[in-house]
PDB file of N, CA and C in Angstrom:
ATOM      1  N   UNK A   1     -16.481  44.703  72.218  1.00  0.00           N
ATOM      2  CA  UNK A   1     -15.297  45.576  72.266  1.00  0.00           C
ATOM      3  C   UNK A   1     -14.016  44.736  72.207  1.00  0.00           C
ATOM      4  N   UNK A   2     -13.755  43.859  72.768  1.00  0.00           N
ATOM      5  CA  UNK A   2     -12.775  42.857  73.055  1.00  0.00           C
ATOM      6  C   UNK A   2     -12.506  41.903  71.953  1.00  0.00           C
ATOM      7  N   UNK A   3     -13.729  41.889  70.969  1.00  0.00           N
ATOM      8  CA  UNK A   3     -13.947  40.916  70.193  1.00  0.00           C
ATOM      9  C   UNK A   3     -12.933  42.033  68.508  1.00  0.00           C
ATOM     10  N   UNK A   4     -13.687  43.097  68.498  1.00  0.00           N
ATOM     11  CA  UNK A   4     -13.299  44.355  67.975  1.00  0.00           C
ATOM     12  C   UNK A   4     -11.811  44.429  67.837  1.00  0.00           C
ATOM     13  N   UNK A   5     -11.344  44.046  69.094  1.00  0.00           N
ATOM     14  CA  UNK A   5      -9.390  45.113  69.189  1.00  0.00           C
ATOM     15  C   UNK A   5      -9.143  43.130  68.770  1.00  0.00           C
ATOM     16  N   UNK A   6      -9.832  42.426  69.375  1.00  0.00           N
ATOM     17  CA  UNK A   6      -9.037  41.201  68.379  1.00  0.00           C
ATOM     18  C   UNK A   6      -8.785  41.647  67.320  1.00  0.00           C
ATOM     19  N   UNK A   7     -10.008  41.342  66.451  1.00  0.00           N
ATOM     20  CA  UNK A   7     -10.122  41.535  65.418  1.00  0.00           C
ATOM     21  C   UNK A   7      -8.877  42.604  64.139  1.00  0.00           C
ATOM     22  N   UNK A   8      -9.209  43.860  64.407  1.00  0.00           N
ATOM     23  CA  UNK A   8      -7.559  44.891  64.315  1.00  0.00           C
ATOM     24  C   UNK A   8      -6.934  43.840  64.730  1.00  0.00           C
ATOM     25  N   UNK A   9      -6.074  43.403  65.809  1.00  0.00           N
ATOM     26  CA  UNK A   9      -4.946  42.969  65.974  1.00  0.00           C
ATOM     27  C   UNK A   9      -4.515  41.546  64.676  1.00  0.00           C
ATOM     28  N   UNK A  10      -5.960  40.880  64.822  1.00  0.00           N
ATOM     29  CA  UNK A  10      -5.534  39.840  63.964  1.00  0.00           C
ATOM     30  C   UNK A  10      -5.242  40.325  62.148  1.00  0.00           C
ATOM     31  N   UNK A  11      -6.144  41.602  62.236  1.00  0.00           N
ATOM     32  CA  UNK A  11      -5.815  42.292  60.494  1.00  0.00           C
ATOM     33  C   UNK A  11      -3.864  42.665  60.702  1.00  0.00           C
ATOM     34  N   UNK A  12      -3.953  43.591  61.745  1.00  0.00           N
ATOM     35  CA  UNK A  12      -2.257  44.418  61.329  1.00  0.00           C
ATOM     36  C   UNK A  12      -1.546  43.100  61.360  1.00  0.00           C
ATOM     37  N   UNK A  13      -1.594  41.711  62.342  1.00  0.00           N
ATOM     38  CA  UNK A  13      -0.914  41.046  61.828  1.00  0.00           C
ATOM     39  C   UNK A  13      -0.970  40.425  60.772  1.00  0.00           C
ATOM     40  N   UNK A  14      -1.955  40.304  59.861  1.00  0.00           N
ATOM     41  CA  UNK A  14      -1.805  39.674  58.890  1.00  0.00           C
ATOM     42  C   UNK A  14      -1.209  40.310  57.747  1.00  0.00           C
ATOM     43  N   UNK A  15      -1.318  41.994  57.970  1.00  0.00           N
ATOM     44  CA  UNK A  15      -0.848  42.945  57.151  1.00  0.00           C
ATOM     45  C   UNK A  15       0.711  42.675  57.307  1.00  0.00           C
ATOM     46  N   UNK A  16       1.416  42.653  58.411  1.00  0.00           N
ATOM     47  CA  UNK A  16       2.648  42.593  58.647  1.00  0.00           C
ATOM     48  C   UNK A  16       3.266  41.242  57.880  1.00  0.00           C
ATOM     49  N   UNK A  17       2.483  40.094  58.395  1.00  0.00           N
ATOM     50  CA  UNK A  17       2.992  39.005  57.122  1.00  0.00           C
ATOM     51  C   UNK A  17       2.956  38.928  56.091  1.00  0.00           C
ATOM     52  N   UNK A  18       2.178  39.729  55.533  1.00  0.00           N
ATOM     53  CA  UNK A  18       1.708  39.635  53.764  1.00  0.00           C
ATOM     54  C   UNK A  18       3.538  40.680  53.569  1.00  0.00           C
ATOM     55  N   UNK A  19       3.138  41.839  54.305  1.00  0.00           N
ATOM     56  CA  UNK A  19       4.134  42.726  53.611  1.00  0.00           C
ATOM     57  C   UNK A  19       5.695  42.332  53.589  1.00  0.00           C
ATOM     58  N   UNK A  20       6.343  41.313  54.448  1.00  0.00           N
ATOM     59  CA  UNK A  20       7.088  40.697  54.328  1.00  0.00           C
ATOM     60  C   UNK A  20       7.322  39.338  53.557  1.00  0.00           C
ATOM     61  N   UNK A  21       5.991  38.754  52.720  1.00  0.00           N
ATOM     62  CA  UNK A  21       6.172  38.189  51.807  1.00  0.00           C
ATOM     63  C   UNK A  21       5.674  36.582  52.664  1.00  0.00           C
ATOM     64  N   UNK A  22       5.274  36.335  53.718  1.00  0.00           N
ATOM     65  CA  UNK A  22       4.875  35.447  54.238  1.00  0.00           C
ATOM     66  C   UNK A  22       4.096  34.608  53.479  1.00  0.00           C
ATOM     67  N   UNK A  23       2.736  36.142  53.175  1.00  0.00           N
ATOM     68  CA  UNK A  23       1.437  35.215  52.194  1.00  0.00           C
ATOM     69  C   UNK A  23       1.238  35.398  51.383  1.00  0.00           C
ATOM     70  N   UNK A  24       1.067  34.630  50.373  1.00  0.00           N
ATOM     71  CA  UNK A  24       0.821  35.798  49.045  1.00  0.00           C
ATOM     72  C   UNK A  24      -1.053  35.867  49.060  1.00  0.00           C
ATOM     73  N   UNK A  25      -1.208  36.314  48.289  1.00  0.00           N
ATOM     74  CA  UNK A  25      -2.294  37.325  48.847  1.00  0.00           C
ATOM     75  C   UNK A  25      -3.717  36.473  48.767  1.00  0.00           C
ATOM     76  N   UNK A  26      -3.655  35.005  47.776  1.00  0.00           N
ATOM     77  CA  UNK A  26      -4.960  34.079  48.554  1.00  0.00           C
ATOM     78  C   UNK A  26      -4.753  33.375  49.455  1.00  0.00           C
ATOM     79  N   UNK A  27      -3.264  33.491  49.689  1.00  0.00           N
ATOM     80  CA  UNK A  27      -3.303  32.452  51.455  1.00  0.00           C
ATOM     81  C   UNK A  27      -3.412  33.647  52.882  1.00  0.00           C
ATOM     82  N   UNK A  28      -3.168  34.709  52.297  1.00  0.00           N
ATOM     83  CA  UNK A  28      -3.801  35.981  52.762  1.00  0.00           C
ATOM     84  C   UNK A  28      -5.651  35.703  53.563  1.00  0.00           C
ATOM     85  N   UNK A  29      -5.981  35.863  52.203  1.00  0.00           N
ATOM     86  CA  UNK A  29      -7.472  35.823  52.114  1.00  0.00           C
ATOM     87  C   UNK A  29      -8.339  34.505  52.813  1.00  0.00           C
ATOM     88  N   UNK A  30      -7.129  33.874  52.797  1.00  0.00           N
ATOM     89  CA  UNK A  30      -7.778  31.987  53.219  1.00  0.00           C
ATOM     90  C   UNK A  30      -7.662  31.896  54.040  1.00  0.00           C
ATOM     91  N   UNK A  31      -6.685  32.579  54.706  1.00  0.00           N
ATOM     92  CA  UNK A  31      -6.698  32.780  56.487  1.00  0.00           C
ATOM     93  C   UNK A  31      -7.245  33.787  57.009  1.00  0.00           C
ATOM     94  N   UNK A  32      -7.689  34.946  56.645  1.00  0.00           N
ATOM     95  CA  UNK A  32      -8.932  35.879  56.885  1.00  0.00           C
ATOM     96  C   UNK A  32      -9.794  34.851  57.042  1.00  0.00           C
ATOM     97  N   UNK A  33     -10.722  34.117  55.711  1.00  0.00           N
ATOM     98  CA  UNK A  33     -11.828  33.267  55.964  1.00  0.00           C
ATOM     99  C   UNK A  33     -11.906  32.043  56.914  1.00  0.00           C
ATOM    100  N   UNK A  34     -10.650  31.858  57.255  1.00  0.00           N
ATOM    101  CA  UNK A  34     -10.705  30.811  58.508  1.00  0.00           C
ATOM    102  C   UNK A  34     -10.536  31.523  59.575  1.00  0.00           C
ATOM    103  N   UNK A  35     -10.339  32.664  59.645  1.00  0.00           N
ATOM    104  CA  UNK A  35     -10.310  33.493  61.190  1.00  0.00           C
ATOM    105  C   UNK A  35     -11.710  33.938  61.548  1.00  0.00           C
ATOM    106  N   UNK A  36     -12.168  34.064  60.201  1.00  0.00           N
ATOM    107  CA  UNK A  36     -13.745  34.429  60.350  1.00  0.00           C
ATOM    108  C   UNK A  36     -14.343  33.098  60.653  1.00  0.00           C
ATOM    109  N   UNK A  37     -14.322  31.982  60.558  1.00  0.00           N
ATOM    110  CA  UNK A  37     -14.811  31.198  60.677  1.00  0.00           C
ATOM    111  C   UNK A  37     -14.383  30.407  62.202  1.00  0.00           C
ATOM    112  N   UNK A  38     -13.439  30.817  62.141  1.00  0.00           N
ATOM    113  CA  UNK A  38     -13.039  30.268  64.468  1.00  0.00           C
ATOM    114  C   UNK A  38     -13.940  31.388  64.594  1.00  0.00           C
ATOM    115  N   UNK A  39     -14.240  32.721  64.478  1.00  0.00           N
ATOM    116  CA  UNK A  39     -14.915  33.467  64.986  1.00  0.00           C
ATOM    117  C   UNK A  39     -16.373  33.249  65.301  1.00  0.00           C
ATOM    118  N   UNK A  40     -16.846  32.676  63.989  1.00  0.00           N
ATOM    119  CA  UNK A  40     -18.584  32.189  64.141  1.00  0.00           C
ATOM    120  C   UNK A  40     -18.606  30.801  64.809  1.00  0.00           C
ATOM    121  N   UNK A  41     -17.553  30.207  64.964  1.00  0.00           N
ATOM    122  CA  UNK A  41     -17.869  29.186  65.605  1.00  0.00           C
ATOM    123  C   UNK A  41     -17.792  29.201  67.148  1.00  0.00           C
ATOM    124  N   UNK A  42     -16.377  30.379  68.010  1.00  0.00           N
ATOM    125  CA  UNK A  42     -16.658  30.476  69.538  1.00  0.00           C
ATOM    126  C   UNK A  42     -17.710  31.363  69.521  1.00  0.00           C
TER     127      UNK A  42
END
């Protein structure tokens, strides 16, 4: 459950940076796959 509302929290923020132009959309994706990846690793 805890792992879950991370999870959402870490998407809307990433949504919020993309939409302000932070990421463009494979440094988007490249930090999804490294969030997934701190994830399989704790």
């Amino acid at each position: 459950m805890t792992r879950e509302k991370k999870k959402k929290e870490t998407k809307i923020g990433l949504l919020i940076f993309s939409r302000f132009g932070f990421f463009s959309e494979s440094q988007l994706f490249n930090t999804v796959s490294y969030q997934r990846l701190l994830q399989k690793a704790l």
